[in-house]
Structure formats: structure tokens, C-alpha cells
Protein backbone atom coordinates (compact mmCIF):
# COMPACT_ATOMS: atom_id res chain seq x y z
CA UNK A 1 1.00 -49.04 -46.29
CA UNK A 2 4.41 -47.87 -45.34
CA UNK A 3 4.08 -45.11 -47.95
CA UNK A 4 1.06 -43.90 -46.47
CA UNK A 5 2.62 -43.89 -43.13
CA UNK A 6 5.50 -42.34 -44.09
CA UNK A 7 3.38 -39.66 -45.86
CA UNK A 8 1.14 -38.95 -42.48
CA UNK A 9 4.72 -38.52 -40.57
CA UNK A 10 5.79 -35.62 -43.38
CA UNK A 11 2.22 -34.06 -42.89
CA UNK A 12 2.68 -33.82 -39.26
CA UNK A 13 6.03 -32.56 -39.57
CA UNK A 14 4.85 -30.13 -41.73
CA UNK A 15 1.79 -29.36 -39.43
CA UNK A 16 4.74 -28.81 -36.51
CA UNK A 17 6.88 -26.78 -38.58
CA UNK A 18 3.82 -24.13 -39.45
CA UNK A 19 3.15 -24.51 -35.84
CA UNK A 20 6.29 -23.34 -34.66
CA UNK A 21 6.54 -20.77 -37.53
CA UNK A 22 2.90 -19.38 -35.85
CA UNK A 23 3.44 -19.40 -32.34
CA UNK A 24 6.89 -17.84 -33.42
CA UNK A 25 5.41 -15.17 -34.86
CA UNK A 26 2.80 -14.34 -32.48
CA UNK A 27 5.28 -14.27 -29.63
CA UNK A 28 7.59 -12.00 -31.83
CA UNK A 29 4.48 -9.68 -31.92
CA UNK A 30 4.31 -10.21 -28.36
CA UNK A 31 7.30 -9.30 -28.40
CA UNK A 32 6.68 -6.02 -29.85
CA UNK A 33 4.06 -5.02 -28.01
CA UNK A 34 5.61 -5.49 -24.76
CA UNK A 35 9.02 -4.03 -26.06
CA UNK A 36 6.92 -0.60 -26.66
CA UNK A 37 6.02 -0.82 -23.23
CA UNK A 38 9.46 -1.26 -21.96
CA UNK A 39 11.14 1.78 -24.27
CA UNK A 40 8.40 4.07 -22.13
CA UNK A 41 10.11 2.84 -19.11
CA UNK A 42 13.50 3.57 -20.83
CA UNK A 43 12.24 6.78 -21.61
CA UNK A 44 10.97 7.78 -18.38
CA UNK A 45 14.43 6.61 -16.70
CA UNK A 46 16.20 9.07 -18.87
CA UNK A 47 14.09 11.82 -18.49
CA UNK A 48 14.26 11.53 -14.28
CA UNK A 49 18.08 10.51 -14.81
CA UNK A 50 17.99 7.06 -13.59
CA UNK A 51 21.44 5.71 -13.98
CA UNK A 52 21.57 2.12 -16.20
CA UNK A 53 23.00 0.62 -12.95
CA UNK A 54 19.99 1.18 -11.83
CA UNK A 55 17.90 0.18 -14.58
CA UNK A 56 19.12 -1.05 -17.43
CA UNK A 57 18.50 0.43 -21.11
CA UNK A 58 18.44 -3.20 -23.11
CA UNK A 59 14.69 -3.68 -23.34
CA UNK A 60 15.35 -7.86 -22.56
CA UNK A 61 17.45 -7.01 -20.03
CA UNK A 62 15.41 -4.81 -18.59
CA UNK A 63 12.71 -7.24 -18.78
CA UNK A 64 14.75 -10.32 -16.84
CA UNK A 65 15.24 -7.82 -14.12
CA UNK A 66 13.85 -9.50 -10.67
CA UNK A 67 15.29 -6.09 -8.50
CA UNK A 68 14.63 -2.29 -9.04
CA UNK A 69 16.60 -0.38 -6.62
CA UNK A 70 15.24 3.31 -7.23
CA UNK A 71 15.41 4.67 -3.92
CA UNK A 72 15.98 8.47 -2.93
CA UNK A 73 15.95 9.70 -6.57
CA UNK A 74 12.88 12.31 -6.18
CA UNK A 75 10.66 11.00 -8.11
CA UNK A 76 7.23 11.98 -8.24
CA UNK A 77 5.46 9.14 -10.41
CA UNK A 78 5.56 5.60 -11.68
CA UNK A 79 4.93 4.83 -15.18
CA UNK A 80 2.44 2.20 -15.93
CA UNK A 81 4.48 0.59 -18.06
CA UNK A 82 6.68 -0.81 -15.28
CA UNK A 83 3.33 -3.09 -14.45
CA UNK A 84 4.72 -5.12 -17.43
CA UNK A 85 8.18 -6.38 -15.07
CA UNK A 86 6.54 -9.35 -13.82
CA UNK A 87 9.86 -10.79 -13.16
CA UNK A 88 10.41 -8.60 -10.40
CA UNK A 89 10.80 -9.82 -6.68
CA UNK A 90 11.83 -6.94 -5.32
CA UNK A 91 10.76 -3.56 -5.29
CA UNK A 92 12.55 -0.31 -3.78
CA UNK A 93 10.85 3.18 -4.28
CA UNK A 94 12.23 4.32 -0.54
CA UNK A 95 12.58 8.02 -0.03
CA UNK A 96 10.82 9.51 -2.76
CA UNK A 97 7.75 12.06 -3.47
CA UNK A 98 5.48 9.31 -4.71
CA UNK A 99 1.51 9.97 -3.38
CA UNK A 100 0.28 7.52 -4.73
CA UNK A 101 1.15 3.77 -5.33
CA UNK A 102 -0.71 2.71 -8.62
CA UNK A 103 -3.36 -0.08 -9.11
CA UNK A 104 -0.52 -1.56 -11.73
CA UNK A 105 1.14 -2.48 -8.45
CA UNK A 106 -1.13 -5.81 -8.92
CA UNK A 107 0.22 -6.86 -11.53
CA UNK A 108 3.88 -7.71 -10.00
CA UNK A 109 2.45 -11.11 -9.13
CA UNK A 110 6.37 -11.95 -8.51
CA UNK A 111 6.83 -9.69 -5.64
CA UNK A 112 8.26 -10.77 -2.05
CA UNK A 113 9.61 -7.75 -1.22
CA UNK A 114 8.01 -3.80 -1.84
CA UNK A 115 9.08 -0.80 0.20
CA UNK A 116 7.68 2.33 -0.27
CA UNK A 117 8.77 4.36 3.06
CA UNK A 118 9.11 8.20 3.17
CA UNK A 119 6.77 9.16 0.75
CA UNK A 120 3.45 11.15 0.43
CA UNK A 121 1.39 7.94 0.55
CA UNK A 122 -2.11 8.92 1.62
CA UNK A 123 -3.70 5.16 0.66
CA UNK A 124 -2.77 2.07 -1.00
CA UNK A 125 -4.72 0.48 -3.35
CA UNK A 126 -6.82 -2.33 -3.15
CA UNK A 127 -5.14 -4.11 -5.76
CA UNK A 128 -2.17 -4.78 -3.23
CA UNK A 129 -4.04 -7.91 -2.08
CA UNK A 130 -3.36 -9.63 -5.44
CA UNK A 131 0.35 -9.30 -4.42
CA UNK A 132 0.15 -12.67 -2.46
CA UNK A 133 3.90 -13.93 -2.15
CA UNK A 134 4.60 -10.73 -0.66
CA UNK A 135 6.73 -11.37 2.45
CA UNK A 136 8.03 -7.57 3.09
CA UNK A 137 5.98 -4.52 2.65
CA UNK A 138 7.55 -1.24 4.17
CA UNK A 139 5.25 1.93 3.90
CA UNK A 140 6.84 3.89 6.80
CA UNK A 141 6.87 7.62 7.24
CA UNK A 142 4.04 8.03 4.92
CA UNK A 143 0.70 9.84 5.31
CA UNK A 144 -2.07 6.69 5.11
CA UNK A 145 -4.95 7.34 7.06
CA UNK A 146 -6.23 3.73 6.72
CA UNK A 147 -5.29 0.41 5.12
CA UNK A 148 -7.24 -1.66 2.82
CA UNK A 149 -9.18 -4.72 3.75
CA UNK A 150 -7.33 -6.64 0.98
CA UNK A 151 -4.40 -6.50 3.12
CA UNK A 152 -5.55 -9.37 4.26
CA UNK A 153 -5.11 -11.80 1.35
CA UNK A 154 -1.21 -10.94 1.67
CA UNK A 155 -0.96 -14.54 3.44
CA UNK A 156 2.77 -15.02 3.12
CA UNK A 157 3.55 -11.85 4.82
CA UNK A 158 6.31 -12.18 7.50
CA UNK A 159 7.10 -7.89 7.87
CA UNK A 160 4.28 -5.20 7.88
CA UNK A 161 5.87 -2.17 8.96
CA UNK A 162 3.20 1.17 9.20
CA UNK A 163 5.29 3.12 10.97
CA UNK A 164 4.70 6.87 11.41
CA UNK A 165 1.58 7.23 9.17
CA UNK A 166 -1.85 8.75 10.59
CA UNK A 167 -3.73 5.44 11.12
CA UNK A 168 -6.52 5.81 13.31
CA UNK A 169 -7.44 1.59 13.01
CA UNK A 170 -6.22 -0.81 11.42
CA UNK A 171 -8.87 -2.93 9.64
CA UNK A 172 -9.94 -6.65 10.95
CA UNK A 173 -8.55 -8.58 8.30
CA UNK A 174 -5.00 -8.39 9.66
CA UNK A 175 -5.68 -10.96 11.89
CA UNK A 176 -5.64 -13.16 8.88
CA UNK A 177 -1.76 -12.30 8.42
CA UNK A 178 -1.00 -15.74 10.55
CA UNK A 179 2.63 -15.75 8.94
CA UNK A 180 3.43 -12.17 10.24
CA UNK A 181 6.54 -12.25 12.59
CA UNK A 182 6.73 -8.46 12.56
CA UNK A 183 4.41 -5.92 13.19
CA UNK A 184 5.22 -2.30 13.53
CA UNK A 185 2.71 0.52 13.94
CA UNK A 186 4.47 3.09 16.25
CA UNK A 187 3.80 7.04 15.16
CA UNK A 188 0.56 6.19 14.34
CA UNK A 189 -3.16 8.09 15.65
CA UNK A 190 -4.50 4.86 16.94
CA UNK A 191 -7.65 4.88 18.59
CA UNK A 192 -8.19 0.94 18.43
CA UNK A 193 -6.38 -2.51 18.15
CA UNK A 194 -8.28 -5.22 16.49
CA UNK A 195 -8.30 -8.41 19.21
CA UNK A 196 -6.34 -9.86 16.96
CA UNK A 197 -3.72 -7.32 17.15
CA UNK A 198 -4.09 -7.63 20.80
CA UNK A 199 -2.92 -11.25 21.26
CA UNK A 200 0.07 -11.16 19.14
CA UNK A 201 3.00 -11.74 21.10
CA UNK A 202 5.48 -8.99 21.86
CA UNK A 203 8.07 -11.21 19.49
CA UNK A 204 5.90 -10.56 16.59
CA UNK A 205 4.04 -6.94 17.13
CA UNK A 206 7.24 -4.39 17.81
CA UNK A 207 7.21 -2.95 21.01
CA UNK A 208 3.58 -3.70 21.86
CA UNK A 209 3.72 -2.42 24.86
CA UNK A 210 4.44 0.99 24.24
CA UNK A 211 2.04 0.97 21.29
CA UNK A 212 -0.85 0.07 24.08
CA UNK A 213 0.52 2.52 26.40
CA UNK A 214 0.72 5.18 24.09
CA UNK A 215 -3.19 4.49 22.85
CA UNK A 216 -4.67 4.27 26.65
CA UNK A 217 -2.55 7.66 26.80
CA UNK A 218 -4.21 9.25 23.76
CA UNK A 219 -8.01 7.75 24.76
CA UNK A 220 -7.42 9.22 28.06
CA UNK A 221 -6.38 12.47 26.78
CA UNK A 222 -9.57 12.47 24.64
CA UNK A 223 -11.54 11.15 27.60
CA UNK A 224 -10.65 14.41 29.90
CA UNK A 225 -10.95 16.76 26.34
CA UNK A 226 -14.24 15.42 26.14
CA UNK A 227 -15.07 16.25 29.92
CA UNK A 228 -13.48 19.18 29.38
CA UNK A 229 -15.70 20.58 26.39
CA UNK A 230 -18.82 19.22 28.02
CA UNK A 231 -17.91 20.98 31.15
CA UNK A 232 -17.47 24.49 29.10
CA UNK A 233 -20.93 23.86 27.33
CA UNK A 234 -22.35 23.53 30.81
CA UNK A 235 -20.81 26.50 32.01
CA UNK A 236 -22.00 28.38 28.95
CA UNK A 237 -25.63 27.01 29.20
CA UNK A 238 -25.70 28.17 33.28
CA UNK A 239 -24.44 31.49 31.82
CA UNK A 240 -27.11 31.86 29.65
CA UNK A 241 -30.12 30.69 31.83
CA UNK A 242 -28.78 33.65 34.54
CA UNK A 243 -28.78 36.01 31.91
CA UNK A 244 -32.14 34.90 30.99
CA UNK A 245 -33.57 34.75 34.56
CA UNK A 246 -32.26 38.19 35.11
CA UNK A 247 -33.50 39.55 32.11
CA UNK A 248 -36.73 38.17 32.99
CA UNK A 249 -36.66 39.58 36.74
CA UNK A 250 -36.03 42.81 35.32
CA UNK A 251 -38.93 43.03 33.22
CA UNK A 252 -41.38 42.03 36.05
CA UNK A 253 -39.75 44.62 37.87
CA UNK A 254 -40.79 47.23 35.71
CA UNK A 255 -43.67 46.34 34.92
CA UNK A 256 -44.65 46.75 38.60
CA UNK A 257 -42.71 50.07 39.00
């Protein structure tokens, strides 16, 4: 009996060993994979001379990193291979000539902090939402015409700031930002505040009241452009009655002459 038992305990040891030896080597080609992924990055760093301070050339070091700091370097792209740091908490792009923010941007589960400001953002992608312990994001100075519903599953958000972009609206789902304790969309086109917008308090939505003051402004100067056209079609359809009534008097006139 104690044979036998002692045979069972060199099995499983044995079983445990070749387990460790196969999870081993999967991870190692893990590994691999990933580590391919992480030279592009390395790669692309060089090429748009990203000092290592910045980012670092050791692919594991690279991939502990929880900050990239890569603001006001000129770049013009992302690589998508930087969709593999999910380590990262914070992300700084400020002050580039990005236009787009990829769908990759989903990926950095990690985030609490992105800023994107002064770029040629025209939209951000939907995949943002998945970004939900997000507490910062900064897309100021940009050129977004609209925000994407998903916004609103960014729950843990404390700072939206949307400042100078060419929002017209900004979509209903905000109002699901409960957590928000800053809110900033001066410089914008708006033509309409969600209600929900409306009753934040001036604590939490920056200088609300000359964000309301400037919109009544800008409706009211559409109000008397409005009046303003619709007076000149007037005039131009009174014009061209006249000139049709006289053209008409003139014909009776000669055909009775």
C-alpha cells in the first residue's frame, strides 16, 4: 500500500513537472509573439527619434512601463503595436499631428489617465468606452465635431476636458458621467446642452455660465441671420411679382394700342 502511494505521489510530481515544462513553454512563445510586437514599437521610436528616456529600448522593460510621456514630438501616427502595453496608466500624446486616435486605444484596459490635446483629432473612436477606469481624458484644441455615445460607459471619469473643438452637441449619455467633477467645453460651436449638462453645478461644469451665455449669444445670432435671410427672400419674391405685374401691364397695354 505505501508503495503504491508513494508511486501515485512520483506520478503527480511528474504530471506537475511536464505541467510546468508546458505552460513554460507556451508562455515563452507568448513571449515571442508579443516581443515581435514590442521591437515594432522599438523600431518606430527610432525612426521618429524618441529618446529611451522616453521609451525605453529593453523589450521587458518596455513592456512594465505604466507611463508614456511622448508629448510635442511631431508625430503623425501610432503604431498598433503599442495596443499590446496593457500596463499602461497613463497616456501623453499632447501637442502632436495625430488625426486620428486608433481603435487599439481599447485595448489599454489599464488607463486612468489619456491626453490627446492639440492635435488634428476630427473623432474618437467608439472603442474609447471600453477604457472604463479612465479618470482623465484631455482632447483639447482638437477638431471633433461630435463625441461618441460610448463616452458614456467611461463611469470613473472625474476630468472631461473638450475644449476648443467644433462640437455642435454633445451626446445624452454624458449625463451618465455621475463621477465627473470637471467639465470643460469652452471654444466649442454649441447649439445645445443636454439637461443633464444643464444641472451640473458650476463646481463641476467650468465656467458654466459663460458657456450658456455664449450659446444664447450664438442661437440669437442665428435667430436674427435667419430673419435676416427670410427677410431678403421676401424682398426678392416682392421684386419679382412687380416685375411680373409690370410686365404683364405692359402687354395689355399693347395689345390695346
Amino acid at each position: 500500500m505505501r508503495q503504491t502511494f508513494e508511486s501515485y505521489n512520483q506520478y503527480r510530481s511528474l504530471v506537475d513537472e511536464l505541467g510546468s515544462r508546458l505552460t513554460a513553454k507556451i508562455n515563452e512563445r507568448e513571449w515571442e509573439k508579443l516581443e515581435s510586437e514590442l521591437l515594432k514599437i522599438i523600431a518606430w521610436a527610432d525612426k521618429n527619434n524618441v529618446s529611451e528616456y522616453q521609451l525605453p529600448r529593453d523589450t521587458e522593460e518596455l513592456y512594465e512601463k505604466s507611463k508614456l510621456e511622448l508629448q510635442n514630438l511631431g508625430l503623425t501616427d501610432l503604431p498598433n503595436s503599442i495596443g499590446n502595453l496593457t500596463n499602461l496608466t497613463r497616456l501623453n500624446v499632447d501637442r502632436n499631428k495625430l488625426t486620428q486616435l486608433p481603435d487599439w486605444i481599447g485595448n489599454l484596459t489599464n488607463l486612468t489617465s489619456l491626453y490627446v490635446g492639440s492635435n488634428g483629432l476630427t473623432h474618437l473612436p467608439d472603442s474609447i468606452g471600453k477604457l472604463t477606469n479612465l479618470a482623465t481624458l484631455d482632447v483639447f484644441n482638437n477638431q471633433l465635431t461630435h463625441l461618441p455615445d460610448s463616452i458614456g460607459k467611461l463611469t470613473n471619469l472625474t476630468k472631461l476636458n473638450v475644449d476648443r473643438n467644433k462640437l455642435t452637441q454633445l451626446p445624452n449619455s454624458i449625463g451618465k458621467l455621475t463621477n465627473l467633477t470637471s467639465l470643460d467645453v469652452r471654444g466649442n460651436g454649441l447649439t445645445h446642452l443636454p439637461e443633464c449638462v444643464l444641472q451640473l453645478s458650476p463646481n463641476v461644469f467650468y465656467k458654466k455660465d459663460e458657456v450658456i451665455q455664449a450659446l444664447q449669444e450664438r442661437l440669437e445670432r442665428e435667430r436674427l441671420e435667419k430673419e435676416r435671410l427670410e427677410q431678403e427672400r421676401l424682398e426678392k419674391e416682392r421684386l419679382r411679382k412687380e416685375q411680373e405685374d409690370a410686365k404683364l401691364v405692359n402687354r395689355i397695354k399693347r395689345f390695346f394700342s
